[in-house]
Protein backbone atom coordinates (compact mmCIF):
# COMPACT_ATOMS: atom_id res chain seq x y z
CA UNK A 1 41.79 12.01 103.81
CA UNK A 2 42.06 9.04 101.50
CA UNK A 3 38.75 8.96 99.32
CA UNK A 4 37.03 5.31 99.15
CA UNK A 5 38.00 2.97 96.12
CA UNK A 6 35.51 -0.28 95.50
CA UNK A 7 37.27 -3.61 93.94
CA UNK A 8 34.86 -5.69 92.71
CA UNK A 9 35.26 -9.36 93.97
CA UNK A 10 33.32 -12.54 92.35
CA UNK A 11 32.48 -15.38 95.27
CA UNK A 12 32.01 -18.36 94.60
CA UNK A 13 27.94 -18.09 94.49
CA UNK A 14 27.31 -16.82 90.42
CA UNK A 15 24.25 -14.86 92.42
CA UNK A 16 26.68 -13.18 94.81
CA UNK A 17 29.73 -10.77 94.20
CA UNK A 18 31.62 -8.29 96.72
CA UNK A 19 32.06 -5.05 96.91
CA UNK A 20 35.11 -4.23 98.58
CA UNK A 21 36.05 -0.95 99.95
CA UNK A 22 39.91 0.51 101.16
CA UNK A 23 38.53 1.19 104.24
CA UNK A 24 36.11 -0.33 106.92
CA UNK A 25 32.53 0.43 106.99
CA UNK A 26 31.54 -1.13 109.76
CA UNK A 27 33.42 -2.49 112.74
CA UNK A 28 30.38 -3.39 115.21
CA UNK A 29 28.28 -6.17 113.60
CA UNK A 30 27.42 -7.74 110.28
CA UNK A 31 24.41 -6.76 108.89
CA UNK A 32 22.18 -8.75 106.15
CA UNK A 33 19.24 -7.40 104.25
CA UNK A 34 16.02 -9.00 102.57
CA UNK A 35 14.28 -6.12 101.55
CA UNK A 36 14.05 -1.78 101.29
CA UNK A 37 11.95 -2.23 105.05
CA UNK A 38 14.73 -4.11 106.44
CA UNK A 39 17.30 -1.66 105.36
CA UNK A 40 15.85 1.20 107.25
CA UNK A 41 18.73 1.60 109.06
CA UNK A 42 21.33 1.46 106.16
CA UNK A 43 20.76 4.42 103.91
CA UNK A 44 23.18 2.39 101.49
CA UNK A 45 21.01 -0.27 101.53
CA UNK A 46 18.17 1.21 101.10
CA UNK A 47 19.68 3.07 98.06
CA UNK A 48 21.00 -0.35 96.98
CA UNK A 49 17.13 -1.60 97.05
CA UNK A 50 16.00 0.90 94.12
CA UNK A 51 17.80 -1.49 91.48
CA UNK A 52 15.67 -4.01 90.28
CA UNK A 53 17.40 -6.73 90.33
CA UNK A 54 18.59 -6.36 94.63
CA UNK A 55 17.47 -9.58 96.22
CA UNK A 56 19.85 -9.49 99.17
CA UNK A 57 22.15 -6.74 100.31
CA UNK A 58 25.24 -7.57 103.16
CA UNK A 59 27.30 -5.71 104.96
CA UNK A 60 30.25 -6.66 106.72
CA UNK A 61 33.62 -5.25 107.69
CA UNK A 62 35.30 -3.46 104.73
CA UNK A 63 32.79 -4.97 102.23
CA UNK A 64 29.22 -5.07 100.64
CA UNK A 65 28.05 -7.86 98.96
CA UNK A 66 24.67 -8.35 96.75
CA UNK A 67 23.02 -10.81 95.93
CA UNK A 68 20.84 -10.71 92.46
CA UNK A 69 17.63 -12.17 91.01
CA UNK A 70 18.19 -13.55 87.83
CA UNK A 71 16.77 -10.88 85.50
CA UNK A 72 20.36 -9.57 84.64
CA UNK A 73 24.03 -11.10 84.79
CA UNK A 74 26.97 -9.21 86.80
CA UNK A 75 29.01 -8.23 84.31
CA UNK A 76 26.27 -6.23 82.49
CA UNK A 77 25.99 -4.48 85.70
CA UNK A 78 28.45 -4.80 87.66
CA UNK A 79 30.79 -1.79 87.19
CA UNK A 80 28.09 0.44 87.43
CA UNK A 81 27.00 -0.80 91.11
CA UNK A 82 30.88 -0.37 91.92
CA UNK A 83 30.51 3.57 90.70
CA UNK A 84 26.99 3.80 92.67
CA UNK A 85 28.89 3.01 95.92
CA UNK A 86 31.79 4.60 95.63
CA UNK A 87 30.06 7.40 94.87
CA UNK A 88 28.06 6.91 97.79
CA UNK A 89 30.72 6.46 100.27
CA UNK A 90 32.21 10.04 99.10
CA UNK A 91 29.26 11.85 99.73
CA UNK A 92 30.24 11.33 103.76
CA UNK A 93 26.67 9.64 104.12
CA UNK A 94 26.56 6.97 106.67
CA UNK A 95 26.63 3.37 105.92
CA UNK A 96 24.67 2.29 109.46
CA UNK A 97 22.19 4.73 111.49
CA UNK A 98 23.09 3.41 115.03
CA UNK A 99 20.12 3.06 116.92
CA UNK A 100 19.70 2.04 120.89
CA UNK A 101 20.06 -1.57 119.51
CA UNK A 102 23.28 -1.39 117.96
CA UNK A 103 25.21 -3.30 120.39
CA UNK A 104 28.01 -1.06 122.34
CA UNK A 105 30.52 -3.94 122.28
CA UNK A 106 32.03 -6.56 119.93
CA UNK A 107 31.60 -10.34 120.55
CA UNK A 108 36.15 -11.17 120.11
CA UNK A 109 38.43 -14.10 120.85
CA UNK A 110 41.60 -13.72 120.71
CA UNK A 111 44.08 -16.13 120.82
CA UNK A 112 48.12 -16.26 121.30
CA UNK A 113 50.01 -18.50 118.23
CA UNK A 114 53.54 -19.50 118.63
CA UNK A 115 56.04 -18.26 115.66
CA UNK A 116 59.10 -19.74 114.72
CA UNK A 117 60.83 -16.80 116.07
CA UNK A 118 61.49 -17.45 120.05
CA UNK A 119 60.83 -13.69 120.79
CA UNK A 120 57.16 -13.42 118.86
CA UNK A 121 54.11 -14.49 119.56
CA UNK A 122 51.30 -13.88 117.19
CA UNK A 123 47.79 -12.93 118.73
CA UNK A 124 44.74 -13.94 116.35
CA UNK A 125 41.69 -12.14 115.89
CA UNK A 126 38.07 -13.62 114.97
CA UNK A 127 37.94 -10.56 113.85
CA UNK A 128 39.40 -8.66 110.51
CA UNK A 129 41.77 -5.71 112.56
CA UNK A 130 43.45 -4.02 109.30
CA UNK A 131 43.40 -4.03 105.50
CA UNK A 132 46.65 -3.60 104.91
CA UNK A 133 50.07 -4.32 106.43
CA UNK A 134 51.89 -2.07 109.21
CA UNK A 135 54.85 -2.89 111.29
CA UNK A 136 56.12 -0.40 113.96
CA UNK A 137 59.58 -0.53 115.24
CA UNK A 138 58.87 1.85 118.13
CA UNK A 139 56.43 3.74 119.96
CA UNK A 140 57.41 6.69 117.49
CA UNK A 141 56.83 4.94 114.17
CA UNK A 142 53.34 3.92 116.20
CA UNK A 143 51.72 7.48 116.38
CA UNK A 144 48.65 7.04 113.77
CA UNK A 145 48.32 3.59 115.40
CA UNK A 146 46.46 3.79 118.77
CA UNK A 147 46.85 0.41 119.47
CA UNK A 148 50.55 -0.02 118.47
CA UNK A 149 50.80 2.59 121.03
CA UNK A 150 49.18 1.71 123.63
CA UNK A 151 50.70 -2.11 123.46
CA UNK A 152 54.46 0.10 123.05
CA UNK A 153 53.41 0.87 126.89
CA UNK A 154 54.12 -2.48 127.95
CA UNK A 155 57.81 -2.27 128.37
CA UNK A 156 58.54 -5.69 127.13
CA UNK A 157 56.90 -4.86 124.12
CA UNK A 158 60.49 -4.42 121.27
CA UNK A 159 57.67 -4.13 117.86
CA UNK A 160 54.30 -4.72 116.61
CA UNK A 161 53.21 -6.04 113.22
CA UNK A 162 49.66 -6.19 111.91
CA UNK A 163 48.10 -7.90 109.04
CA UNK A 164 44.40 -8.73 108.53
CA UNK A 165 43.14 -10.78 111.99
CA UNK A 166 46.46 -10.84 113.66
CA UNK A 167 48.92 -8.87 115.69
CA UNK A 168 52.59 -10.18 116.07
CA UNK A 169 54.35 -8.74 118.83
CA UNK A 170 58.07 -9.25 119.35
CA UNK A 171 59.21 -8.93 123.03
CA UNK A 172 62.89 -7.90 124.68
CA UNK A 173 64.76 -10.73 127.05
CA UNK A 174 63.54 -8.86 130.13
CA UNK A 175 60.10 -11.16 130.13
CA UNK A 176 58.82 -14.96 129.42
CA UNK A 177 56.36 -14.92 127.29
CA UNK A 178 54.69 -17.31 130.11
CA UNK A 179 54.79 -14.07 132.33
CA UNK A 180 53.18 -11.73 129.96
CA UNK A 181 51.29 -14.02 127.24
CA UNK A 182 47.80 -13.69 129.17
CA UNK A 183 47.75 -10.49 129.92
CA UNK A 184 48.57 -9.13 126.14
CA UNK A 185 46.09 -11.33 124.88
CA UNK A 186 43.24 -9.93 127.35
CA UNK A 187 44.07 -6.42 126.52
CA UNK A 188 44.29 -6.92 123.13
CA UNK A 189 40.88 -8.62 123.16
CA UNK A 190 39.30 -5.88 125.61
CA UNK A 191 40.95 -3.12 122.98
CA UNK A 192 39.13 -4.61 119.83
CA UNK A 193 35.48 -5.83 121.77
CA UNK A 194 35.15 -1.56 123.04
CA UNK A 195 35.62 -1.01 119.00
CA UNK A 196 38.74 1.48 119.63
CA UNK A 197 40.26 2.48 116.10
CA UNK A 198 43.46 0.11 115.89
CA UNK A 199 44.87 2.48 112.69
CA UNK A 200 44.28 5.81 111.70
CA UNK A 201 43.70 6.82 107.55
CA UNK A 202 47.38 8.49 107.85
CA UNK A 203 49.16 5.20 109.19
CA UNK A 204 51.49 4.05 106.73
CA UNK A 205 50.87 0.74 105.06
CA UNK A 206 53.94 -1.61 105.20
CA UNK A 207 53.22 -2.94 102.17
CA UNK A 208 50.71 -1.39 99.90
CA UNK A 209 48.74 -4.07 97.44
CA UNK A 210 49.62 -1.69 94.17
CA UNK A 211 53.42 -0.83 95.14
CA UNK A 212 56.29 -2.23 96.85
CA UNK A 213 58.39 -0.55 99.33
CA UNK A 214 61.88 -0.10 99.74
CA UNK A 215 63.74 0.34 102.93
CA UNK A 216 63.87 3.66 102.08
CA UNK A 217 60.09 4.31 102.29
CA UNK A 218 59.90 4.96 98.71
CA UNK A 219 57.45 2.99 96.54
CA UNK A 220 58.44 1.10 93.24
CA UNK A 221 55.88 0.92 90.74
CA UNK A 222 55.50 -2.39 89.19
CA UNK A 223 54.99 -1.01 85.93
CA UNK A 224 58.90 0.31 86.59
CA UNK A 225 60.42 -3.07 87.23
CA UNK A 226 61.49 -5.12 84.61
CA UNK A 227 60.36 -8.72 83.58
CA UNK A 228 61.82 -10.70 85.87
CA UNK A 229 61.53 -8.41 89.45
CA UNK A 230 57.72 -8.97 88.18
CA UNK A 231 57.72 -12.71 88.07
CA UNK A 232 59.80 -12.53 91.06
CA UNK A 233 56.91 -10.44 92.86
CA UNK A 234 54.26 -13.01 91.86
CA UNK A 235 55.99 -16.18 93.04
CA UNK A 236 56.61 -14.43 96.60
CA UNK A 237 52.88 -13.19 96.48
CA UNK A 238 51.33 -16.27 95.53
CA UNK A 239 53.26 -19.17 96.99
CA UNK A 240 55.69 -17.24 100.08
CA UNK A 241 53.69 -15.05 101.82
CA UNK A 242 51.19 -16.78 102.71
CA UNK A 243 53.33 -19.41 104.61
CA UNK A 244 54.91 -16.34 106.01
CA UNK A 245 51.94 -15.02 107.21
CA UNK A 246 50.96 -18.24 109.24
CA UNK A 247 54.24 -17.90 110.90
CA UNK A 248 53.16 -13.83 112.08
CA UNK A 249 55.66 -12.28 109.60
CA UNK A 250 55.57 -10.97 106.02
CA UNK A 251 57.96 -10.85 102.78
CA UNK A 252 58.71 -7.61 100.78
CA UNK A 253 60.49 -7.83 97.21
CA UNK A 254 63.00 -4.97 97.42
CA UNK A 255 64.79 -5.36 94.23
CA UNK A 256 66.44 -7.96 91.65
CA UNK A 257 70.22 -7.07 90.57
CA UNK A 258 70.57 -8.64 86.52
CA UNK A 259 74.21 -9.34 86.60
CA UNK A 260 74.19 -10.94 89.84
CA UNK A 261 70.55 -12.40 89.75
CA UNK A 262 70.38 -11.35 93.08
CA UNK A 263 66.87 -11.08 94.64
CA UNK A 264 66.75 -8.94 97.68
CA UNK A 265 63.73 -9.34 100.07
CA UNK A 266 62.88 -7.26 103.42
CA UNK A 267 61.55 -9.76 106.55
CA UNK A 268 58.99 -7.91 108.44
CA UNK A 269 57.14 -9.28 111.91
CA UNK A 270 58.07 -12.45 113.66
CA UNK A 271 60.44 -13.59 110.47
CA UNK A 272 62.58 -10.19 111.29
CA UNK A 273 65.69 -11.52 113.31
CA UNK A 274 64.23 -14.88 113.83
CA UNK A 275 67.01 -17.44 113.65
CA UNK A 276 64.79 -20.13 111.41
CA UNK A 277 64.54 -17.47 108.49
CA UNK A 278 68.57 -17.92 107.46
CA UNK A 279 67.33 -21.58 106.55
CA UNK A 280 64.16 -20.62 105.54
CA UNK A 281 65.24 -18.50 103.06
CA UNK A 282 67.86 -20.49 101.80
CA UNK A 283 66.76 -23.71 101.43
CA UNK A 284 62.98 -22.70 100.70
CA UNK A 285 62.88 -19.21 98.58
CA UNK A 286 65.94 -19.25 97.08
CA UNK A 287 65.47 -22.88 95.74
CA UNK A 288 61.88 -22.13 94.98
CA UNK A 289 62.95 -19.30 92.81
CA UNK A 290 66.12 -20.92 91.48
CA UNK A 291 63.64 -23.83 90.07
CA UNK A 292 60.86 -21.40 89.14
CA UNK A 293 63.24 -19.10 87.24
CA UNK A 294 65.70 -21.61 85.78
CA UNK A 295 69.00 -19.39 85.56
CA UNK A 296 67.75 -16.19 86.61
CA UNK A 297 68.35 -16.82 89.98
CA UNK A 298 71.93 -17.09 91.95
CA UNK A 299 71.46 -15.65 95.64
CA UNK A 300 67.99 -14.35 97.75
CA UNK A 301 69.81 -12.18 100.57
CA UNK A 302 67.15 -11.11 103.42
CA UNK A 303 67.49 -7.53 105.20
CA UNK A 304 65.34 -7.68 108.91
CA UNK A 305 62.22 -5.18 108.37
């Protein structure tokens, strides 16, 4: 079982910074803090009380977040409030003591998003669903995804893609998505509001923050790649995907050939086999990274996730 890793994230209160954790801590409610009394049912809270300096402690999805009187800065302490509950969330303690007030059910909306691509439809979540990427191309790739597989029941259903709130599903000819659309969207919403895991700790992340992957399934280091596959990777990160995303797809760098200047990219959700992308890629990535990397770029060519 993957162990817990904290990233420490600033907000944009001075008094406030995250704590975020690889995995979910709570999927039920938010929870807020004002004092050790109030965090009776949070043994991390409570724990999170004995420093000094604890004004405010919040809980929420895959994250905690403090909030500090002004007797010390966060970067004097920072790191070692990062260690504290990571160290915490090892020891298998748990985060929330449910008690006959914890409600049974999640408060979701869900609703259905057109894509460029005629055959997906992306359903949105109020509601953070994964922390990473996954796409499944079948009901076999979907077995450490309960969700994945149950919506692989439908038999319109071709493949699902996740990322953060949102679920793109891409459907064969044999239904209208005016047929279906309601019906996905209810069960979707029932799935999440009963709090049913969506993905288990041993699905496999399409597209791991640290690493890219290959079509192969084998991860690239950054540190490997040379200068320009990095710069390459930080223009599709920072300026692509998230126009991607809005459209229910993702981006993958795959690799850059030198005496071609060649980029190769991987189309995952709604972008994979959607007839815009061609144009997309052309006139939008390629010239994006032609400009941005005057002469190191001839050609982006696009493989279908």
């Amino acid at each position: 079982m993957e162990s817990f890793k904290i990233k420490i994230q600033p907000t944009n209160q001075p008094s406030i910074i995250k704590f975020e954790a690889n995995k979910f801590l709570t999927r039920k409610q938010n929870y807020e803090f004002k004092n050790v009394d109030e965090a009776k049912n949070s043994p991390l809270a409570k724990q999170l009380f004995y420093l000094p300096f604890t004004k405010t402690v919040y809980i929420s999805g895959n994250f905690v977040a403090i909030e500090r009187y002004d007797i010390v800065e966060w970067p004097d302490v920072q790191n070692e409030v990062a260690q504290q509950i990571e160290n915490y969330l090892n020891s298998g303690e748990p985060v929330i003591i449910e008690d006959e007030n914890t409600p049974s059910k999640v408060p979701v909306t869900v609703y259905a998003e057109s894509t460029p691509n005629p055959a997906a439809l992306k359903f949105v979540s109020n509601k953070k669903l994964v922390l990473s990427t996954y796409e499944f191309k079948n009901i076999d790739e979907a077995k450490n995804s309960p969700l994945a597989t149950c919506l692989f029941h439908f038999p319109f259903v071709k493949e699902v893609f996740m990322d953060e709130n949102y679920i793109s599903i891409l459907k064969y000819d044999m239904a209208e998505w005016d047929d279906i659309v309601a019906e996905l969207r209810e069960y979707i919403r029932s799935y999440i509001e009963e709090g049913k895991e969506i993905v288990s700790e041993n699905a496999e992340a399409a597209s791991p923050s640290e690493q890219n992957k290959a079509t192969n399934n084998k991860s690239v280091a950054t540190e490997n790649l040379d200068d320009t596959s990095k710069e390459i990777i930080n223009i599709l990160e920072e300026y692509v995907k998230p126009a991607v995303a809005s459209d229910g797809g993702n981006i993958l760098f795959q690799s850059y050939d030198e005496d071609s200047k060649t980029v190769s990219v991987i189309l995952q959700g709604a972008c994979s086999g959607c007839p815009s992308s061609t144009f997309t890629l052309k006139n939008g990535i390629e010239n994006m990274l032609k400009s941005m990397l005057d002469g190191k770029v001839n050609e982006v060519v696009a493989i279908n996730g």
